[in-house]
C-alpha atoms as a PDB file:
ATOM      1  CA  UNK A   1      44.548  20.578 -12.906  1.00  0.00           C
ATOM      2  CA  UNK A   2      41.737  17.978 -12.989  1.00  0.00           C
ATOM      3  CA  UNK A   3      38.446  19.373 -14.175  1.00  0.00           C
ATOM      4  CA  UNK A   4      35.571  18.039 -12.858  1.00  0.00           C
ATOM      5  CA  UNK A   5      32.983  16.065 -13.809  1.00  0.00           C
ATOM      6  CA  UNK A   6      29.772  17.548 -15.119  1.00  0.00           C
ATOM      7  CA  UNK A   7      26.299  16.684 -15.130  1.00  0.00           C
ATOM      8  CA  UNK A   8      23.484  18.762 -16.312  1.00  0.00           C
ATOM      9  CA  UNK A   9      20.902  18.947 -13.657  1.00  0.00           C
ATOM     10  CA  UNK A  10      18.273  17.124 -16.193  1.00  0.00           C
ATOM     11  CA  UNK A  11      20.902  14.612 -16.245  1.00  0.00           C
ATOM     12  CA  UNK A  12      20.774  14.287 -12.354  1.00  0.00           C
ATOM     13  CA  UNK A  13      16.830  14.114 -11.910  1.00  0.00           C
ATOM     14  CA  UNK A  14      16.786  11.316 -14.604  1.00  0.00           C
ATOM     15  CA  UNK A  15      19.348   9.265 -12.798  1.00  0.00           C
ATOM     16  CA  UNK A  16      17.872   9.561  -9.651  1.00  0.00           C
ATOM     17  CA  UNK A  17      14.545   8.516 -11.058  1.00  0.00           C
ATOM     18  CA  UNK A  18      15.820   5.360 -12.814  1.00  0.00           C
ATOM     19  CA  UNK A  19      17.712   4.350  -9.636  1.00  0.00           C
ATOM     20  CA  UNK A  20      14.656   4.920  -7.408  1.00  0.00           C
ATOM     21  CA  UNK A  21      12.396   2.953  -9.901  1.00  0.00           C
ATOM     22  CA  UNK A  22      14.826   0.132  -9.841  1.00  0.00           C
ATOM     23  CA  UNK A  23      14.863  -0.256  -6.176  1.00  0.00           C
ATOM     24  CA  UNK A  24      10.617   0.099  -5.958  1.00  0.00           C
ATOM     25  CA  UNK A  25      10.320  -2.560  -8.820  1.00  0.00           C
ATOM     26  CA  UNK A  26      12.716  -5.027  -7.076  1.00  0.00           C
ATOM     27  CA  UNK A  27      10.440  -5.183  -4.220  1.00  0.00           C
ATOM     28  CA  UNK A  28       7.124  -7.708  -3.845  1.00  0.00           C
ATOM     29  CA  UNK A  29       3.397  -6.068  -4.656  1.00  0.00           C
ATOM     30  CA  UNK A  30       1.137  -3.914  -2.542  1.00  0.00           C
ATOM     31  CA  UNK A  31      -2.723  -3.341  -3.963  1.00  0.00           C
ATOM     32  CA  UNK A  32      -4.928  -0.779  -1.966  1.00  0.00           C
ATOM     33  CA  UNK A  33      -8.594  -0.665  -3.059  1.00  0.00           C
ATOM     34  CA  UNK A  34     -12.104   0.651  -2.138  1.00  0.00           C
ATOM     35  CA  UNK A  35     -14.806  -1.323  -1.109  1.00  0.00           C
ATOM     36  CA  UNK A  36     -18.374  -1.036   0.266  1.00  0.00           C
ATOM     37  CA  UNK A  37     -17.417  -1.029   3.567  1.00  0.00           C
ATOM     38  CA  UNK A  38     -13.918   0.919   3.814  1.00  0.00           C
ATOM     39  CA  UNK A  39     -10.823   0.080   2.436  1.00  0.00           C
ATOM     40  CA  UNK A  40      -8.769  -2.933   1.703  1.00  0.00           C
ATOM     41  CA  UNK A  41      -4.792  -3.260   1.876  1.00  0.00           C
ATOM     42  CA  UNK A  42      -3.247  -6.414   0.468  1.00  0.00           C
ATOM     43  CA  UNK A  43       0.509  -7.054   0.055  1.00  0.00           C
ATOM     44  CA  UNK A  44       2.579  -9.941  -0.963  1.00  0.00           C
ATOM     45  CA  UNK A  45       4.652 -10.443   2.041  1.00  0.00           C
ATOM     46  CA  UNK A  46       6.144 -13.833   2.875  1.00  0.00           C
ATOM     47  CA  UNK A  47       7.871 -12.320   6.458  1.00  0.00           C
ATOM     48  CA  UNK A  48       5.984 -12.325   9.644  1.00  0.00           C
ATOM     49  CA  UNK A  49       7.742  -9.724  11.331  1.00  0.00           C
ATOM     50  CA  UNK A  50       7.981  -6.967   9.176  1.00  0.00           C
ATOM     51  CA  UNK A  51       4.638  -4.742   8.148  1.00  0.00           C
ATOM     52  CA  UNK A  52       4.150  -3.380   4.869  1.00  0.00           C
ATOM     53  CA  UNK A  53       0.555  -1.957   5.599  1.00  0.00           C
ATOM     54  CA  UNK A  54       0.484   0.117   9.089  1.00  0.00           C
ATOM     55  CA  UNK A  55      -2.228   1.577  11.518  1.00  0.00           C
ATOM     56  CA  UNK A  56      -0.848   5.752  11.419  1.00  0.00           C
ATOM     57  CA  UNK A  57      -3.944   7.093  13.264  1.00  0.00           C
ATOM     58  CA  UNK A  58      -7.690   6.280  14.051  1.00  0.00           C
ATOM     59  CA  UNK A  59      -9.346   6.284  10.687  1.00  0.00           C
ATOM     60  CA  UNK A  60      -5.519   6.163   8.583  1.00  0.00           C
ATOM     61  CA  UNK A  61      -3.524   3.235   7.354  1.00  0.00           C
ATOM     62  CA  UNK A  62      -0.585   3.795   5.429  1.00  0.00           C
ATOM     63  CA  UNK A  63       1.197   0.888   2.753  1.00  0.00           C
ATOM     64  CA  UNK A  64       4.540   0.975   1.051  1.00  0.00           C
ATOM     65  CA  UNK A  65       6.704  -0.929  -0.910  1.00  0.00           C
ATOM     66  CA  UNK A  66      10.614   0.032  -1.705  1.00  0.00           C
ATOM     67  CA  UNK A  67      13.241  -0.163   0.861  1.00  0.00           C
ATOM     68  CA  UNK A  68      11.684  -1.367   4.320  1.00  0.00           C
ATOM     69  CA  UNK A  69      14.365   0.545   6.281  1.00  0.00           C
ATOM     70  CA  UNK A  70      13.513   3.830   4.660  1.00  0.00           C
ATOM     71  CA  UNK A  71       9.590   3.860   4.380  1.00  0.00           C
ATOM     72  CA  UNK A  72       9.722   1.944   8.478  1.00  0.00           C
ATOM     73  CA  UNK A  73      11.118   5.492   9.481  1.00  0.00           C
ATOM     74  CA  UNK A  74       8.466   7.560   6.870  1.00  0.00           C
ATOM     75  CA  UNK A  75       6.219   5.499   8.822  1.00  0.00           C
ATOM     76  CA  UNK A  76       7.403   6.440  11.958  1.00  0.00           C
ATOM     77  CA  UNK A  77       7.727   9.481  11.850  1.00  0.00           C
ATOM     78  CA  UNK A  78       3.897  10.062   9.731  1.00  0.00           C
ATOM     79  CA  UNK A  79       2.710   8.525  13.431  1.00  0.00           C
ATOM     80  CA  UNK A  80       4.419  10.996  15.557  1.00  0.00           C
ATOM     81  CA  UNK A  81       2.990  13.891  13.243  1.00  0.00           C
ATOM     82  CA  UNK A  82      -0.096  12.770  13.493  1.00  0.00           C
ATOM     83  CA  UNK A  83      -0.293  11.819  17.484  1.00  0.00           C
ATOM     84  CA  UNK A  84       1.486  15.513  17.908  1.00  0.00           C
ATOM     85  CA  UNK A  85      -1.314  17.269  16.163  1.00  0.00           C
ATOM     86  CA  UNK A  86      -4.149  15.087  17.618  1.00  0.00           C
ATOM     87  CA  UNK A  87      -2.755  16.000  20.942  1.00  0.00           C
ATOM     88  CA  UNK A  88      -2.062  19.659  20.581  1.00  0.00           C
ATOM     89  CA  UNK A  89      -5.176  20.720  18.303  1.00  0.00           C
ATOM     90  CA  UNK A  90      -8.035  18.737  17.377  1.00  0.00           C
ATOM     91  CA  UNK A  91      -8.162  14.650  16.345  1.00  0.00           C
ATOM     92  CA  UNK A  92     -10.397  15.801  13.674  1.00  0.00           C
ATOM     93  CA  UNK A  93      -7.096  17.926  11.898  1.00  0.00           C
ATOM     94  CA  UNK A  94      -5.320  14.761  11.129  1.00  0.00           C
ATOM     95  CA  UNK A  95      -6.138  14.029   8.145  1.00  0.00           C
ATOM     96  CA  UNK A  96      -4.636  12.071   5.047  1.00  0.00           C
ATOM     97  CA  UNK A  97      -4.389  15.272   2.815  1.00  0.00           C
ATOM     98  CA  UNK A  98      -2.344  16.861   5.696  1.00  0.00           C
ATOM     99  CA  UNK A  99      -0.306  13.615   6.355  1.00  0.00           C
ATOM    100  CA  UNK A 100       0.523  13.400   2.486  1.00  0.00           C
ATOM    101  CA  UNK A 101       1.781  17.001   2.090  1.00  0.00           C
ATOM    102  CA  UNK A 102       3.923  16.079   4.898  1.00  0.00           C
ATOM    103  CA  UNK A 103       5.326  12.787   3.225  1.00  0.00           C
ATOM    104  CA  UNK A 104       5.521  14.658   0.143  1.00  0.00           C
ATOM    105  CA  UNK A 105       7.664  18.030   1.627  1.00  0.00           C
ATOM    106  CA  UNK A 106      10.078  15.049   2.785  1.00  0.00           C
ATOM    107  CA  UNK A 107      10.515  12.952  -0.460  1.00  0.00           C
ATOM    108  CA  UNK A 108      10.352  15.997  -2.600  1.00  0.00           C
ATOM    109  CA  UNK A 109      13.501  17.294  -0.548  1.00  0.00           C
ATOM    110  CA  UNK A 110      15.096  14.322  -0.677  1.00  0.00           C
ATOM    111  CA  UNK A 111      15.060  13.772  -4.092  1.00  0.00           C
ATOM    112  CA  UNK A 112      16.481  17.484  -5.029  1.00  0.00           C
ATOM    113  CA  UNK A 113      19.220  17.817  -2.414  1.00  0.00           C
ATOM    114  CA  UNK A 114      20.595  14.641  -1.765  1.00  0.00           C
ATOM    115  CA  UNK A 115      22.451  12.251  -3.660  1.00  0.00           C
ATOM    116  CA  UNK A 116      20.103   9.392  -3.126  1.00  0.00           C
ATOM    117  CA  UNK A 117      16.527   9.337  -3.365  1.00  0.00           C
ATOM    118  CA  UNK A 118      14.127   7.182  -0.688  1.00  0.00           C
ATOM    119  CA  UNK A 119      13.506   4.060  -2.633  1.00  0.00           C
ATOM    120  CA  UNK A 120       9.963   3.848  -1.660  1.00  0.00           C
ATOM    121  CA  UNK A 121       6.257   4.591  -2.855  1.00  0.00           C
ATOM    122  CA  UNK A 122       3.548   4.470  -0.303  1.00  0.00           C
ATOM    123  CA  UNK A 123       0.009   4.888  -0.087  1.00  0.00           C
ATOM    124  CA  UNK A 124      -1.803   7.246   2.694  1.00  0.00           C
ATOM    125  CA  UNK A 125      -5.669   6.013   3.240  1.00  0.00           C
ATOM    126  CA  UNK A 126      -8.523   7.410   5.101  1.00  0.00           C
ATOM    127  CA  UNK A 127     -11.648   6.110   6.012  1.00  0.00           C
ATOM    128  CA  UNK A 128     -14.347   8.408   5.540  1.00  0.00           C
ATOM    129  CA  UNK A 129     -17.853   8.378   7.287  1.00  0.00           C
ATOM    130  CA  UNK A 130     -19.238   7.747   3.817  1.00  0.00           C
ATOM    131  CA  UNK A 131     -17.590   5.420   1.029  1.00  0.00           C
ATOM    132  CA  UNK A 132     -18.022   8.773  -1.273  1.00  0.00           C
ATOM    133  CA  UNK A 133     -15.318  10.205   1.403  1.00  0.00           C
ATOM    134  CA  UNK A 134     -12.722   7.597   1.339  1.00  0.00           C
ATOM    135  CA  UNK A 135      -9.099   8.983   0.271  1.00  0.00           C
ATOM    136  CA  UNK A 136      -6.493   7.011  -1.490  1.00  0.00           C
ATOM    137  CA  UNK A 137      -3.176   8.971  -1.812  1.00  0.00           C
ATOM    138  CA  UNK A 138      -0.306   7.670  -3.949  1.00  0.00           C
ATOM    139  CA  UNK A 139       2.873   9.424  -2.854  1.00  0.00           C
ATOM    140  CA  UNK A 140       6.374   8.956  -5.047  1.00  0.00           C
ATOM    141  CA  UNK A 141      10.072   8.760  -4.770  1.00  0.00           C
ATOM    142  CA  UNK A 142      10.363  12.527  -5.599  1.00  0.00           C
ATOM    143  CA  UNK A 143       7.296  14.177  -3.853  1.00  0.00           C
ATOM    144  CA  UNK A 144       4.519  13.675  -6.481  1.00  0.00           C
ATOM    145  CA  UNK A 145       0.748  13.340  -4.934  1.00  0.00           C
ATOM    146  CA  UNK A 146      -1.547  11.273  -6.791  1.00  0.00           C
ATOM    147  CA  UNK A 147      -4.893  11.273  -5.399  1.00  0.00           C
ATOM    148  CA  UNK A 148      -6.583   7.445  -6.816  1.00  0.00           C
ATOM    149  CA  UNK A 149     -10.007   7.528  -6.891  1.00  0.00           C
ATOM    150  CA  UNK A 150     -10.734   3.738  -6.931  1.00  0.00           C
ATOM    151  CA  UNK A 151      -7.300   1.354  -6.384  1.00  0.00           C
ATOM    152  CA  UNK A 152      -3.614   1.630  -6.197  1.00  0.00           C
ATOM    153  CA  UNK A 153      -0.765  -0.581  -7.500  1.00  0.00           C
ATOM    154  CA  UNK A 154       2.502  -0.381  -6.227  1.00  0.00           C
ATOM    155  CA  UNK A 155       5.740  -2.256  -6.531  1.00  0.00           C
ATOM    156  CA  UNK A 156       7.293  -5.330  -8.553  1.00  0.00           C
ATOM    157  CA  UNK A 157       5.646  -5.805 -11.633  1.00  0.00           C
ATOM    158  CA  UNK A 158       2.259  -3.672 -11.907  1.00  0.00           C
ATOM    159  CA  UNK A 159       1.620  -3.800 -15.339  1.00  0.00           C
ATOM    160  CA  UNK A 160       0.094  -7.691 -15.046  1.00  0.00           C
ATOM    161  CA  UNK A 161      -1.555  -7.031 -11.168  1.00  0.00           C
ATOM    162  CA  UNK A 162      -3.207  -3.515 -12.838  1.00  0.00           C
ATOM    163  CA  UNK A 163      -4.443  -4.906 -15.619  1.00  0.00           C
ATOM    164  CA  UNK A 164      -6.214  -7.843 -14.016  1.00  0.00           C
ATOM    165  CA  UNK A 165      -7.986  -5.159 -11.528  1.00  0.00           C
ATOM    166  CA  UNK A 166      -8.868  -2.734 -14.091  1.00  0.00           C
ATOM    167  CA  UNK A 167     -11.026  -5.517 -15.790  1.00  0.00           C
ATOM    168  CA  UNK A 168     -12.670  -6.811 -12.026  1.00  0.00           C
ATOM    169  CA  UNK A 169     -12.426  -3.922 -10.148  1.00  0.00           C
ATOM    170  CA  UNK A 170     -16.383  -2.428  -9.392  1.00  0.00           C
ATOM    171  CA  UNK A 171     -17.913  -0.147  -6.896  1.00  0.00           C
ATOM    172  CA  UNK A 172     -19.652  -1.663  -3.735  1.00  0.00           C
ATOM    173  CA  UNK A 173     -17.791  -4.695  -3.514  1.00  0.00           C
ATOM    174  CA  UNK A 174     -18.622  -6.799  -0.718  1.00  0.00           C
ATOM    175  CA  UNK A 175     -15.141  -7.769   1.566  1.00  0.00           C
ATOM    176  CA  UNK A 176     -14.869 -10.975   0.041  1.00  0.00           C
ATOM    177  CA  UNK A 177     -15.175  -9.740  -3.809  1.00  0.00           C
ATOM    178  CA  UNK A 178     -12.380  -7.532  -2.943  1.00  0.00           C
ATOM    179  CA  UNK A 179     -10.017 -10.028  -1.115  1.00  0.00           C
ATOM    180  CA  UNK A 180     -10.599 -12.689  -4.327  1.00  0.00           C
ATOM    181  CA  UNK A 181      -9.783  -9.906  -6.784  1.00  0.00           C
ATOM    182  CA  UNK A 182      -6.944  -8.030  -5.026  1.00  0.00           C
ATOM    183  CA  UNK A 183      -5.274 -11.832  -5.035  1.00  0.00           C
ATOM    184  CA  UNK A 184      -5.859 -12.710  -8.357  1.00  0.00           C
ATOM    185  CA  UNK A 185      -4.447  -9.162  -9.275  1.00  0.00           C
ATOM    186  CA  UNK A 186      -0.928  -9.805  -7.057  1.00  0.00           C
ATOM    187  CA  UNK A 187      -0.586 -13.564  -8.326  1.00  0.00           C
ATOM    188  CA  UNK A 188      -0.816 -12.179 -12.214  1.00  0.00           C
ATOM    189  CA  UNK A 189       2.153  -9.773 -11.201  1.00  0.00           C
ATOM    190  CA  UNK A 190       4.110 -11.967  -8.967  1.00  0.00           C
ATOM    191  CA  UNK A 191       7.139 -13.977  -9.732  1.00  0.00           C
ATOM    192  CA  UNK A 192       6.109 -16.407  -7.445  1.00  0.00           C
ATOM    193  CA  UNK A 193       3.616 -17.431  -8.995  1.00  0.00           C
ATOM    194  CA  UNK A 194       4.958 -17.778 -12.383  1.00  0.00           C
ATOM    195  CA  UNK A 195       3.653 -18.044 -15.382  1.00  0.00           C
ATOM    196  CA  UNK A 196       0.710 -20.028 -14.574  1.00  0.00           C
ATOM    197  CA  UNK A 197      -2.133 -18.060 -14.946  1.00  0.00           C
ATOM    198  CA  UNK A 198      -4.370 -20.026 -12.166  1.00  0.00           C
ATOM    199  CA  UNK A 199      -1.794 -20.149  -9.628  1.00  0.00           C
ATOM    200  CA  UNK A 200      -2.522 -17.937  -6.671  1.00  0.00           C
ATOM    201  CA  UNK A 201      -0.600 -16.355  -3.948  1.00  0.00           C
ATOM    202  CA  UNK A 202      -1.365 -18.686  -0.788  1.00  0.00           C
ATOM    203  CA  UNK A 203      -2.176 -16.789   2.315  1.00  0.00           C
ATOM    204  CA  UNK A 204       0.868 -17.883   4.046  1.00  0.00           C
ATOM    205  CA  UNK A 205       2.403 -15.183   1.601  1.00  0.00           C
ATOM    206  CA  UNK A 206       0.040 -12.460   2.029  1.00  0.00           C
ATOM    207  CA  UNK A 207      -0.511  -9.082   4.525  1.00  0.00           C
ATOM    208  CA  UNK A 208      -4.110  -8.417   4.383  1.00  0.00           C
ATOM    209  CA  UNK A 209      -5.633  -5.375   6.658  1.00  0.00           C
ATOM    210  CA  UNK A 210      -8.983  -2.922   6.314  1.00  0.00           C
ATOM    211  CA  UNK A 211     -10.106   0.008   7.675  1.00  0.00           C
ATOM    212  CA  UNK A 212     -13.565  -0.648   8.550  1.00  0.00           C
ATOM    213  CA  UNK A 213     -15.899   1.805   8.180  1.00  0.00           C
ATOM    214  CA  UNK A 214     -18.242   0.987  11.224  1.00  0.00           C
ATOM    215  CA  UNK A 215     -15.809   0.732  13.721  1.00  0.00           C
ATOM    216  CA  UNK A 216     -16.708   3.371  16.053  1.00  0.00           C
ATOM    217  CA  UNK A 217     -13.020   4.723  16.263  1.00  0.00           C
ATOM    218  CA  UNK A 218      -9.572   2.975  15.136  1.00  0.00           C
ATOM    219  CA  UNK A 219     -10.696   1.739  11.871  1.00  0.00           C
ATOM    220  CA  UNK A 220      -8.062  -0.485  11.205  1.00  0.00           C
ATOM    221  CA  UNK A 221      -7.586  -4.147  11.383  1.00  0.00           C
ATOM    222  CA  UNK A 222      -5.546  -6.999  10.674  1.00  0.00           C
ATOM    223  CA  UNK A 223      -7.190 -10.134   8.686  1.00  0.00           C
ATOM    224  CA  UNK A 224      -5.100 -13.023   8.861  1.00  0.00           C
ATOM    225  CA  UNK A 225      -5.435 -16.757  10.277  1.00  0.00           C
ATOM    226  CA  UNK A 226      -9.015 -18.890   9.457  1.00  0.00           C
ATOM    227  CA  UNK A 227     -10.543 -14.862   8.798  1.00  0.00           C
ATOM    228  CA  UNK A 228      -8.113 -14.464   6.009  1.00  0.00           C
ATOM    229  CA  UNK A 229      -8.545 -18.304   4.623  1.00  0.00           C
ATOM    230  CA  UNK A 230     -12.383 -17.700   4.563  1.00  0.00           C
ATOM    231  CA  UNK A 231     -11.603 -14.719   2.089  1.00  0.00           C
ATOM    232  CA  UNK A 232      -9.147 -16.557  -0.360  1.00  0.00           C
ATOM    233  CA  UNK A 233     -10.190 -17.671  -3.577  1.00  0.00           C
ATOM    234  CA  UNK A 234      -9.935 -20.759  -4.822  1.00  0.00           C
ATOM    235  CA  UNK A 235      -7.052 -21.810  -7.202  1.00  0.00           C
ATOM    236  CA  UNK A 236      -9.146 -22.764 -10.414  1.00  0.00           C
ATOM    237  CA  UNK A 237      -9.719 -19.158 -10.954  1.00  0.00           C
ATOM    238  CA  UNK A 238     -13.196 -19.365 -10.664  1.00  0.00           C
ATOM    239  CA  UNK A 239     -14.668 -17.244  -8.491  1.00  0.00           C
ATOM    240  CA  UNK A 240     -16.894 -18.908  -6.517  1.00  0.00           C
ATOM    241  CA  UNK A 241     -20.151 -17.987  -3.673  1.00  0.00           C
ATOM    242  CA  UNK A 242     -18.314 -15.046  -1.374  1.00  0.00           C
ATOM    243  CA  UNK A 243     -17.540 -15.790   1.861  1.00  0.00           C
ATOM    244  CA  UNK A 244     -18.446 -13.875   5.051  1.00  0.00           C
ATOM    245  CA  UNK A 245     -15.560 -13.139   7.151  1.00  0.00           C
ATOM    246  CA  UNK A 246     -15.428 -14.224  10.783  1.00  0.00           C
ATOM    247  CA  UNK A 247     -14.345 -12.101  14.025  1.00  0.00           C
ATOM    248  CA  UNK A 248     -10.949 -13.588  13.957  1.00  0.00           C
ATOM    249  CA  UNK A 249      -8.050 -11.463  14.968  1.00  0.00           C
ATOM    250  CA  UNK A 250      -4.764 -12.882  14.415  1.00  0.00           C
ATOM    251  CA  UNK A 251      -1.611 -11.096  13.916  1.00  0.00           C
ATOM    252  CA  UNK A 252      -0.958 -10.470  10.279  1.00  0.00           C
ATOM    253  CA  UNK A 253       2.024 -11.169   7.644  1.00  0.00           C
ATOM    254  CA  UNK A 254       4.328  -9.143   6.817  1.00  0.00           C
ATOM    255  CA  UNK A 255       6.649  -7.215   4.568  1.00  0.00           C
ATOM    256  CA  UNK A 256      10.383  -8.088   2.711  1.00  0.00           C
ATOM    257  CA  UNK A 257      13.867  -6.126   3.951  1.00  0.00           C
ATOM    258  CA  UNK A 258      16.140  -5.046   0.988  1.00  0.00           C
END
C-alpha cells in the first residue's frame, strides 16, 4: 500500500505564501497616497480596458494588483456588499473598515481551506470629511489588515517605488506634488523603465484616479487625457512649478490580465 504524502501544516502556509507572493510580484505597480485634498490612486497600467483602481461606493475606491480575474470578482462582489447595506440600512454604515473585514473573512478563508490562495493584494480607501479621517487599508493574500497611515505600495518591485516615496512623500501635498511623486516612485520600480534613473512612466502607461474630498457625494474620479498630462512631471527629474489640473474627464487607463 502507497502511503501518502505528508506535509506539515507550517509546511502548507509557507508554500502558499511563496506562491501567492510570486504571482503579486509578477504583476505591474499600484501606489495609493494621501493628499491635501483626498486621496490619490496611481497604477502602471498600459491596457485601456481593464481597471486596476475602482469606484466601490460614494466616498470608497478600491486598487489591486495580482491576478485581474480574481481581485475583478473581490471587486465585484465588495460593490454588491456595499450597495446591499446602503440600501437596506443606512449609506452612512458602509464604510471601509466594514468593507475590509469583509475582504479579509474571504482571503483569510481562502488561504486556510483551499489549495490555492487569491493572488492578489488590494487597497480599500475612504474619503473622510477631514484629511485627519482619510482611511487607507492594505488587505493580503491570506486575510491580514494593515491600516497605512500615509501611502501604500503594492505589486512588482516595491522596494525601489517605496523607497523613492518614503524620501518625497509629505503631508498637505497639493494634487500635482502628489501625481509628480507617485510617478517618479512607479518609474524607480518599473521594468519599463529600466535602469535609467530619469526615465519616467509616460501617461499612456498610467491609471490615475482621486477621491476628491469636496465633491458633494461620489468622491471618485478618473484623471486621464490633457488633465492627467498637466499633472506629469517632466523627464529630467526635476521637479518643476506644479500644475493646476483642469476639469477634464476622460476615461482612464487601465490594468494588466495574468
Amino acid at each position: 500500500m502507497t502511503m501518502p504524502l505528508y506535509a506539515s501544516a507550517e509546511q502548507v502556509m509557507r508554500d502558499r505564501s511563496e506562491y501567492a507572493r510570486k504571482g503579486i510580484a509578477r504583476g505591474r505597480s499600484v501606489i495609493v497616497l494621501k493628499y491635501a485634498d483626498g486621496i490619490l490612486f496611481v497604477a502602471e497600467n498600459p491596457s485601456s480596458t481593464l481597471h486596476k483602481v475602482s469606484e466601490i461606493y460614494d466616498r470608497i475606491g478600491f486598487a489591486a494588483v495580482g491576478r485581474y480575474s480574481e481581485f475583478e470578482n473581490l471587486r465585484q462582489a465588495g460593490i454588491r456588499f456595499a450597495d446591499v447595506r446602503g440600501y437596506q440600512n443606512d449609506p452612512r454604515d458602509v464604510t471601509s473598515r466594514s468593507l475590509a473585514n469583509v475582504y479579509a473573512t474571504t482571503l483569510g478563508t481562502y488561504f486556510t481551506e483551499q489549495i490555492k490562495p487569491f493572488e492578489v493584494e488590494i487597497c480599500v480607501a475612504e474619503v473622510g470629511d477631514v484629511a485627519e479621517a482619510d482611511t487607507l487599508y492594505r488587505l493580503t493574500y491570506d486575510g491580514s489588515i494593515v491600516d497605512e497611515p500615509q501611502f501604500i505600495v503594492m505589486g512588482g518591485t516595491v522596494d525601489a517605488a517605496n523607497t523613492a516615496l518614503k524620501d518625497a512623500f509629505a503631508d498637505g501635498l497639493s494634487l500635482a506634488e502628489a501625481v509628480s511623486i507617485a510617478v517618479k516612485a512607479l518609474s524607480a520600480g518599473s521594468p519599463s523603465t529600466g535602469s535609467s534613473s530619469s526615465e519616467l512612466l509616460p501617461a499612456s502607461k498610467l491609471e490615475v484616479a482621486v477621491l476628491e474630498r469636496a465633491r458633494p457625494r461620489r468622491a471618485f474620479r478618473r484623471i486621464a487625457g490633457a488633465a492627467l498630462d498637466s499633472l506629469m512631471p517632466s523627464a529630467a527629474g526635476a521637479s518643476g512649478d506644479d500644475k493646476d489640473v483642469k476639469d477634464v474627464e476622460l476615461p482612464a487607463s487601465d490594468d494588466e490580465s495574468k
